[in-house]
PDB file of N, CA and C in Angstrom:
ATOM      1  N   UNK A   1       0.845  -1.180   0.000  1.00  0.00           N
ATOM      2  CA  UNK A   1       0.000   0.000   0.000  1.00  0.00           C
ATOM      3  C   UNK A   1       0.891   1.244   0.000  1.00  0.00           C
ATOM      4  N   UNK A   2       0.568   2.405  -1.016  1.00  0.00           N
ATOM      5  CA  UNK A   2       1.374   3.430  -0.921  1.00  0.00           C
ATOM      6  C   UNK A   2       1.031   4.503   0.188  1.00  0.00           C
ATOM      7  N   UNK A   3       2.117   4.828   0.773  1.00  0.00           N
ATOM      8  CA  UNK A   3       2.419   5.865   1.575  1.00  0.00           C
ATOM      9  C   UNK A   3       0.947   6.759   1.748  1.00  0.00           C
ATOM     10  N   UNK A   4       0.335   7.304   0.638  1.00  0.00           N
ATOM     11  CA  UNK A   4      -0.693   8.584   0.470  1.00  0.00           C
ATOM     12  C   UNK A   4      -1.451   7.932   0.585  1.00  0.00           C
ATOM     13  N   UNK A   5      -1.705   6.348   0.409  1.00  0.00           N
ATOM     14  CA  UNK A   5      -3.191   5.619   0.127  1.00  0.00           C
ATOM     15  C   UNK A   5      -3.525   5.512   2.191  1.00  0.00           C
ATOM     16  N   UNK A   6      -2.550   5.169   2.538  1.00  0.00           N
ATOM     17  CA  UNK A   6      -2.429   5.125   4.213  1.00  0.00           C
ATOM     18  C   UNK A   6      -3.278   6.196   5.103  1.00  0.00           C
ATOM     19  N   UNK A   7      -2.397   7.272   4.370  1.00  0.00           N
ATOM     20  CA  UNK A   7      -2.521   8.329   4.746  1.00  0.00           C
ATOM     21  C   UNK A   7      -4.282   9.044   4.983  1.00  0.00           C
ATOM     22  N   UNK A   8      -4.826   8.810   3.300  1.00  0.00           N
ATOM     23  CA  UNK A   8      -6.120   9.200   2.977  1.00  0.00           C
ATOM     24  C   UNK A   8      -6.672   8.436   4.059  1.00  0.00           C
ATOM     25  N   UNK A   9      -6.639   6.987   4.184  1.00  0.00           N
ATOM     26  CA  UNK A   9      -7.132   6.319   4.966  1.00  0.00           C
ATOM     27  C   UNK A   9      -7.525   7.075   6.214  1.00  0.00           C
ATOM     28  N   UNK A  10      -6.201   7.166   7.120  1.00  0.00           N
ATOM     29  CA  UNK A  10      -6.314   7.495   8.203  1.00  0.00           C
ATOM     30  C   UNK A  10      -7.223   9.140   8.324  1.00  0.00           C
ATOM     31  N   UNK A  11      -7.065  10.179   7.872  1.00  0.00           N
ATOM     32  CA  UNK A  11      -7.540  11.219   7.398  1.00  0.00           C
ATOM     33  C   UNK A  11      -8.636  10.980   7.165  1.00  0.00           C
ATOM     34  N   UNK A  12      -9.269   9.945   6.419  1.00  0.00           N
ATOM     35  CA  UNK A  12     -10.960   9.352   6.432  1.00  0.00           C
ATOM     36  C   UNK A  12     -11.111   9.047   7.933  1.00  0.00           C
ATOM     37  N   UNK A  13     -10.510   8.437   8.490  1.00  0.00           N
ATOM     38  CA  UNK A  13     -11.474   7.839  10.065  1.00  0.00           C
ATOM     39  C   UNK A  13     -11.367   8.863  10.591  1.00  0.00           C
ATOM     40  N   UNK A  14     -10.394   9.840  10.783  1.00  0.00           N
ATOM     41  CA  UNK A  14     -10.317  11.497  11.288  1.00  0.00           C
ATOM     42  C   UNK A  14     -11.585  11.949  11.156  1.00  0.00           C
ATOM     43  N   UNK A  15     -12.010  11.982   9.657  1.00  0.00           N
ATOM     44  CA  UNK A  15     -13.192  13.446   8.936  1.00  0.00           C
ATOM     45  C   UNK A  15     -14.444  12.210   9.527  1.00  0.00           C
ATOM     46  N   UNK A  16     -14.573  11.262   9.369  1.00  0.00           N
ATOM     47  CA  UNK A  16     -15.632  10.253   9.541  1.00  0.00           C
ATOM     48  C   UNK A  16     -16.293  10.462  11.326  1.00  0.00           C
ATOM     49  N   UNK A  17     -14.789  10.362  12.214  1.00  0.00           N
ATOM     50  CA  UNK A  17     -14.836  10.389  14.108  1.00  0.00           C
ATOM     51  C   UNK A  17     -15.453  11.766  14.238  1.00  0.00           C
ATOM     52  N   UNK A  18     -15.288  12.617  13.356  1.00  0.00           N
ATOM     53  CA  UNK A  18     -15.431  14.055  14.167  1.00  0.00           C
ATOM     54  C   UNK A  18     -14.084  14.788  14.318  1.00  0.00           C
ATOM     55  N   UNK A  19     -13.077  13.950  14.396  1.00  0.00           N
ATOM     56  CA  UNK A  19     -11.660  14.764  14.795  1.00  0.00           C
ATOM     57  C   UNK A  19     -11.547  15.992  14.265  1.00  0.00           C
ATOM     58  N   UNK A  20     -12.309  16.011  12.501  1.00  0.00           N
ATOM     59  CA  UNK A  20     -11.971  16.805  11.966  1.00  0.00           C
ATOM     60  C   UNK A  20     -13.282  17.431  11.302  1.00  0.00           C
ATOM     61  N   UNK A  21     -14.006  18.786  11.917  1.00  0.00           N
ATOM     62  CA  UNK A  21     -15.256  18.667  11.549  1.00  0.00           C
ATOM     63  C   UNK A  21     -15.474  19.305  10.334  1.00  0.00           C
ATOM     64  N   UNK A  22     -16.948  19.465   9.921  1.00  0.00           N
ATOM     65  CA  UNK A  22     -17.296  20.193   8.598  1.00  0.00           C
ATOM     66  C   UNK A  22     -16.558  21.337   8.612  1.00  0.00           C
ATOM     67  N   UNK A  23     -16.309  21.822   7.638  1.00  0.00           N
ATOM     68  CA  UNK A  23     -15.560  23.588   6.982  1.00  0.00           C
ATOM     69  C   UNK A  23     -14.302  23.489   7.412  1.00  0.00           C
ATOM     70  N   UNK A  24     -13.510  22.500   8.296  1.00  0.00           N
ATOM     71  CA  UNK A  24     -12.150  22.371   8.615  1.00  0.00           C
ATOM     72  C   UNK A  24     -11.274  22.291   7.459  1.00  0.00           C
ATOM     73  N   UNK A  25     -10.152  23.818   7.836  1.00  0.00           N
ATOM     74  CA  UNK A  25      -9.491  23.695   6.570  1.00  0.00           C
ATOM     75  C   UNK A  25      -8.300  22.654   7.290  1.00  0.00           C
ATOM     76  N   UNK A  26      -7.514  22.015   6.259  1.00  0.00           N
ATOM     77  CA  UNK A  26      -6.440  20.781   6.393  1.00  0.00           C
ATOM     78  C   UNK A  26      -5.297  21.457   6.263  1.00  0.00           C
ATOM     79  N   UNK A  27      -4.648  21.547   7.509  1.00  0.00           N
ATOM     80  CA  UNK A  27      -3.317  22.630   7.411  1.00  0.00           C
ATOM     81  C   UNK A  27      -2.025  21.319   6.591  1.00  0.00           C
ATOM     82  N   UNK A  28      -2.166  21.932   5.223  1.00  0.00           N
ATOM     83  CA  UNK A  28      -0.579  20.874   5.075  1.00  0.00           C
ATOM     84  C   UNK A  28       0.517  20.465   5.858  1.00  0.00           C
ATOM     85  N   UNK A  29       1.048  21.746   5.901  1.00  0.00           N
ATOM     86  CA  UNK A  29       2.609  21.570   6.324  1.00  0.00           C
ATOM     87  C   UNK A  29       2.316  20.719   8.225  1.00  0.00           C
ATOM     88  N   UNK A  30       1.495  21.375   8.714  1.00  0.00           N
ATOM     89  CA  UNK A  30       0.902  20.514  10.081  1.00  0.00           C
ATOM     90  C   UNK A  30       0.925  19.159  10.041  1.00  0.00           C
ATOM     91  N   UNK A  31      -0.176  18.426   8.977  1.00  0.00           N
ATOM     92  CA  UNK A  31      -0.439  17.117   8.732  1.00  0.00           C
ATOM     93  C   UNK A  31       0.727  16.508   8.196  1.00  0.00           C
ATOM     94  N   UNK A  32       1.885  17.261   7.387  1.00  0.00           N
ATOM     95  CA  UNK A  32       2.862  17.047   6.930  1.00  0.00           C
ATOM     96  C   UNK A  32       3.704  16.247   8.212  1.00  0.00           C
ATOM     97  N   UNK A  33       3.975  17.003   8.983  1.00  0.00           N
ATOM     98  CA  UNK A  33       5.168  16.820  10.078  1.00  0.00           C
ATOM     99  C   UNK A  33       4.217  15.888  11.049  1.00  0.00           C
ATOM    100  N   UNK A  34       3.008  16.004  11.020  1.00  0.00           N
ATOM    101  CA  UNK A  34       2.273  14.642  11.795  1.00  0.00           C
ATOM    102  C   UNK A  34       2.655  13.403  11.161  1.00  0.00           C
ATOM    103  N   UNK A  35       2.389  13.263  10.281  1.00  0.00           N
ATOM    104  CA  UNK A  35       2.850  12.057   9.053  1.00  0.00           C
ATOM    105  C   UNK A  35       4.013  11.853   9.276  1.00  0.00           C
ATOM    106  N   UNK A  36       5.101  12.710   9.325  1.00  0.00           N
ATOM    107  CA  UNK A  36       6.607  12.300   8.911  1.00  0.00           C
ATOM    108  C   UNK A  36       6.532  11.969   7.642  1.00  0.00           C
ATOM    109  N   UNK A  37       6.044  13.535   6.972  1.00  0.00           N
ATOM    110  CA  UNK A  37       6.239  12.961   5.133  1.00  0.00           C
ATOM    111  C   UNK A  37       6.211  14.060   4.232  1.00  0.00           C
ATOM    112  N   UNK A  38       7.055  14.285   3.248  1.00  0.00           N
ATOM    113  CA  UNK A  38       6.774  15.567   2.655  1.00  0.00           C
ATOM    114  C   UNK A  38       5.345  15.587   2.163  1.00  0.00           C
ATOM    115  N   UNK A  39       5.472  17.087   1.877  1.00  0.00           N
ATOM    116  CA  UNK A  39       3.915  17.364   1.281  1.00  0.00           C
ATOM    117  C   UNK A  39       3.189  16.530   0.008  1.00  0.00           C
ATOM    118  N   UNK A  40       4.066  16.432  -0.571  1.00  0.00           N
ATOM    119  CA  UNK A  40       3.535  15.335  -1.981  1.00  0.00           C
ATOM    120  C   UNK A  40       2.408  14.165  -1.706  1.00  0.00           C
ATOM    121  N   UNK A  41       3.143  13.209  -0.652  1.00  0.00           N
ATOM    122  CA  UNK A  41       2.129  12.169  -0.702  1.00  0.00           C
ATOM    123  C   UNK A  41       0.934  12.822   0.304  1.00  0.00           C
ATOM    124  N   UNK A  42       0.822  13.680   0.913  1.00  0.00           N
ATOM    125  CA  UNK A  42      -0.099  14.333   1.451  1.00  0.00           C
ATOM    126  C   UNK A  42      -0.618  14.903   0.359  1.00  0.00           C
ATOM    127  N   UNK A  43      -0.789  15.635  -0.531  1.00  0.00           N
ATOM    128  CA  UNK A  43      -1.444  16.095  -1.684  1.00  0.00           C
ATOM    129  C   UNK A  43      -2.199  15.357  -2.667  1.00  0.00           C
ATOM    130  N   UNK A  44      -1.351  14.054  -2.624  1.00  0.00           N
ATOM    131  CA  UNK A  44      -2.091  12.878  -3.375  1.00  0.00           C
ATOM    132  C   UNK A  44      -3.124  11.992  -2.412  1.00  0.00           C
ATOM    133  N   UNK A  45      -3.035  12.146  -1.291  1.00  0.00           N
ATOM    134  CA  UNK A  45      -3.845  11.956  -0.226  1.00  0.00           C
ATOM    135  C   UNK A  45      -5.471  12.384  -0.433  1.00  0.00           C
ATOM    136  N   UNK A  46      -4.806  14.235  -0.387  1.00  0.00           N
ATOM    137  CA  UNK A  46      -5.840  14.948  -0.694  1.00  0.00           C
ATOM    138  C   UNK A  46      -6.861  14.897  -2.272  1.00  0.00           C
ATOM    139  N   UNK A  47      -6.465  14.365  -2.897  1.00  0.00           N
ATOM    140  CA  UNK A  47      -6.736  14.545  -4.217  1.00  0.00           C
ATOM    141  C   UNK A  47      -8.037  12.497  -4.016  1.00  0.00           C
ATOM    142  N   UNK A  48      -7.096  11.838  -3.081  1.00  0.00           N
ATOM    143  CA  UNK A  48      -7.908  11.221  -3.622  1.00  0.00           C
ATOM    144  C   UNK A  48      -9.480  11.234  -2.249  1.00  0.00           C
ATOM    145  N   UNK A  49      -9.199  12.183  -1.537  1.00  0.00           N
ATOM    146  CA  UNK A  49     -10.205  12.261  -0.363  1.00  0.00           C
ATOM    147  C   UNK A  49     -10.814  13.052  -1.334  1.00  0.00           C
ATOM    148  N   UNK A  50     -10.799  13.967  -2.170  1.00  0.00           N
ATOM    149  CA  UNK A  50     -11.493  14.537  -2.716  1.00  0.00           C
ATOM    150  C   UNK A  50     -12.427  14.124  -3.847  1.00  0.00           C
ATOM    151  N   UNK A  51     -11.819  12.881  -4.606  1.00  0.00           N
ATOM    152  CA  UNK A  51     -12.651  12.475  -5.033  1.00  0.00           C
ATOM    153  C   UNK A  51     -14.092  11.283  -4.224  1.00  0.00           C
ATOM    154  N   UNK A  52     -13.688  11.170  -3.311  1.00  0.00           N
ATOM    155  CA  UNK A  52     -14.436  10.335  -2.463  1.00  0.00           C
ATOM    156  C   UNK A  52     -15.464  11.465  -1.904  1.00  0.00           C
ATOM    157  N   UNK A  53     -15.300  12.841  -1.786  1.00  0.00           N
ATOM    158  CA  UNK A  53     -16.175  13.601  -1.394  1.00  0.00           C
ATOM    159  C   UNK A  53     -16.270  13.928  -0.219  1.00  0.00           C
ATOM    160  N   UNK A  54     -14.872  13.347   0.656  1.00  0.00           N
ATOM    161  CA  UNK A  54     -14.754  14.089   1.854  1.00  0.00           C
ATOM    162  C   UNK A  54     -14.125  15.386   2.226  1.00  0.00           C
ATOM    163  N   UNK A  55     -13.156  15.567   1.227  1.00  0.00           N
ATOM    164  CA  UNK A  55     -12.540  17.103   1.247  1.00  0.00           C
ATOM    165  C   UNK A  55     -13.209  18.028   0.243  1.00  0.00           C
ATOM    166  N   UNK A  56     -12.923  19.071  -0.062  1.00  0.00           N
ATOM    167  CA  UNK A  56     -13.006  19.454  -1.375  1.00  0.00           C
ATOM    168  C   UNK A  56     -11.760  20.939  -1.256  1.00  0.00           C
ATOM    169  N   UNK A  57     -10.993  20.804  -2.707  1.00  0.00           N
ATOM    170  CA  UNK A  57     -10.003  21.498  -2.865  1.00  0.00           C
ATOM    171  C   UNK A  57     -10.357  23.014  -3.212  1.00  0.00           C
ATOM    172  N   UNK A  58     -10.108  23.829  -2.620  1.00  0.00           N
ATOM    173  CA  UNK A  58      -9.956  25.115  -3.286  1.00  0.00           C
ATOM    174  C   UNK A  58      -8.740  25.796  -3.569  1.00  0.00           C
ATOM    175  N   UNK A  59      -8.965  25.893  -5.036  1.00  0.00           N
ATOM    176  CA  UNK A  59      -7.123  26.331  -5.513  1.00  0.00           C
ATOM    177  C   UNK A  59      -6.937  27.757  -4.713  1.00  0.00           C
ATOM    178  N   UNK A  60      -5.952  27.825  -4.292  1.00  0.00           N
ATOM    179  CA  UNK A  60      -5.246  29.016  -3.900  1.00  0.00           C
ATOM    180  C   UNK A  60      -6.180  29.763  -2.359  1.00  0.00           C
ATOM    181  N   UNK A  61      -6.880  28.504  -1.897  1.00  0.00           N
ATOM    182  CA  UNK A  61      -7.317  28.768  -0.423  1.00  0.00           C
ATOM    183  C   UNK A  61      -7.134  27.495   0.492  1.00  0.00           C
ATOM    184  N   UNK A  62      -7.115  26.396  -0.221  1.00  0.00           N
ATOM    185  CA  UNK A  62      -6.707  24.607   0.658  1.00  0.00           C
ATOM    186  C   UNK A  62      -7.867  23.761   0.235  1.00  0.00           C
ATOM    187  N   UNK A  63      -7.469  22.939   1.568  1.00  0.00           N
ATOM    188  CA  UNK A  63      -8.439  22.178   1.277  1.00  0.00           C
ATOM    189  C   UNK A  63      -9.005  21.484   2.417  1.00  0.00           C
ATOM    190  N   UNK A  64     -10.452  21.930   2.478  1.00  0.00           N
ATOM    191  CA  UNK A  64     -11.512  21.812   3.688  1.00  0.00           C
ATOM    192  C   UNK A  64     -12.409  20.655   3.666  1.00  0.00           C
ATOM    193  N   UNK A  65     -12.833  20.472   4.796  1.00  0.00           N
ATOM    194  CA  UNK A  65     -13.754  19.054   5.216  1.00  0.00           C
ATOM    195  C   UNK A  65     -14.944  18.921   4.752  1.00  0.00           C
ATOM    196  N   UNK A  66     -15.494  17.722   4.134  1.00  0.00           N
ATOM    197  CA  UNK A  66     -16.892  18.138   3.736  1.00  0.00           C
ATOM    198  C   UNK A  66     -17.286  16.878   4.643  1.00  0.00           C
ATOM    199  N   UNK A  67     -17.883  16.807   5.425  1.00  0.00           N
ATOM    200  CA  UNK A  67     -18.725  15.681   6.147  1.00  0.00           C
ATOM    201  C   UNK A  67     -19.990  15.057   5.341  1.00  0.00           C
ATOM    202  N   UNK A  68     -19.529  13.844   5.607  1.00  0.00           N
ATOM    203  CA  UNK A  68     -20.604  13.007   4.880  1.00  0.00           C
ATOM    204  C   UNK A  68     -22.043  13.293   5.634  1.00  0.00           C
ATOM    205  N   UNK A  69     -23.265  13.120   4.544  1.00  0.00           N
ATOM    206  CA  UNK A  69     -24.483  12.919   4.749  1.00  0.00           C
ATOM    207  C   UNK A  69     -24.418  11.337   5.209  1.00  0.00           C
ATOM    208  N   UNK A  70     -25.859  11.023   6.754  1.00  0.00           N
ATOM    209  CA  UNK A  70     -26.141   9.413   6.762  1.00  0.00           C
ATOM    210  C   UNK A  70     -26.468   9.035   5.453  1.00  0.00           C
ATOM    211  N   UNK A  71     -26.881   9.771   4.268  1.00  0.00           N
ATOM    212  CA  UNK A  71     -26.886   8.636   2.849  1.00  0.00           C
ATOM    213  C   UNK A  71     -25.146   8.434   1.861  1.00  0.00           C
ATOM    214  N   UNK A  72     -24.175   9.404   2.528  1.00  0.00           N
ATOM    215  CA  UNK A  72     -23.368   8.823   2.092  1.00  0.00           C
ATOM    216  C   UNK A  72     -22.276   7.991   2.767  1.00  0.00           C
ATOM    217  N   UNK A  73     -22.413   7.869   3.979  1.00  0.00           N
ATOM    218  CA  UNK A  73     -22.208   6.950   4.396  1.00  0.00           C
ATOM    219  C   UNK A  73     -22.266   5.833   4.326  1.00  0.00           C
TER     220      UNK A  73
END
């Protein structure tokens, strides 16, 4: 399993528990040095939480939490 696929993972049970609630923006460089990982596989992280519909990216502001609905769950 790659490094970012881990990562998304864990970052899903985060946004899923509450750890990380709706409108939470995702501080990179933070989650970066939590990880022990450059930003890259954190970005590919993000890219693929985003297609799953738990983040969503905004260029040139980050990228914030979208909490699932009980139907997408």
């Amino acid at each position: 399993m790659k490094r970012s696929d881990r990562i998304a993972e864990t970052l899903e049970g985060l946004i899923i528990d509450g750890t990380f609630a709706d409108g939470d923006r995702l501080d990179e460089v933070q989650l970066a040095a939590r990880f022990e990982v450059s930003r890259t596989p954190l970005r590919e992280a993000f890219q693929r939480l985003a297609i799953s519909g738990l983040v969503e990216q905004i260029p040139r502001r980050g990228v914030f939490v979208r909490q699932p609905g009980p139907g997408q769950l």
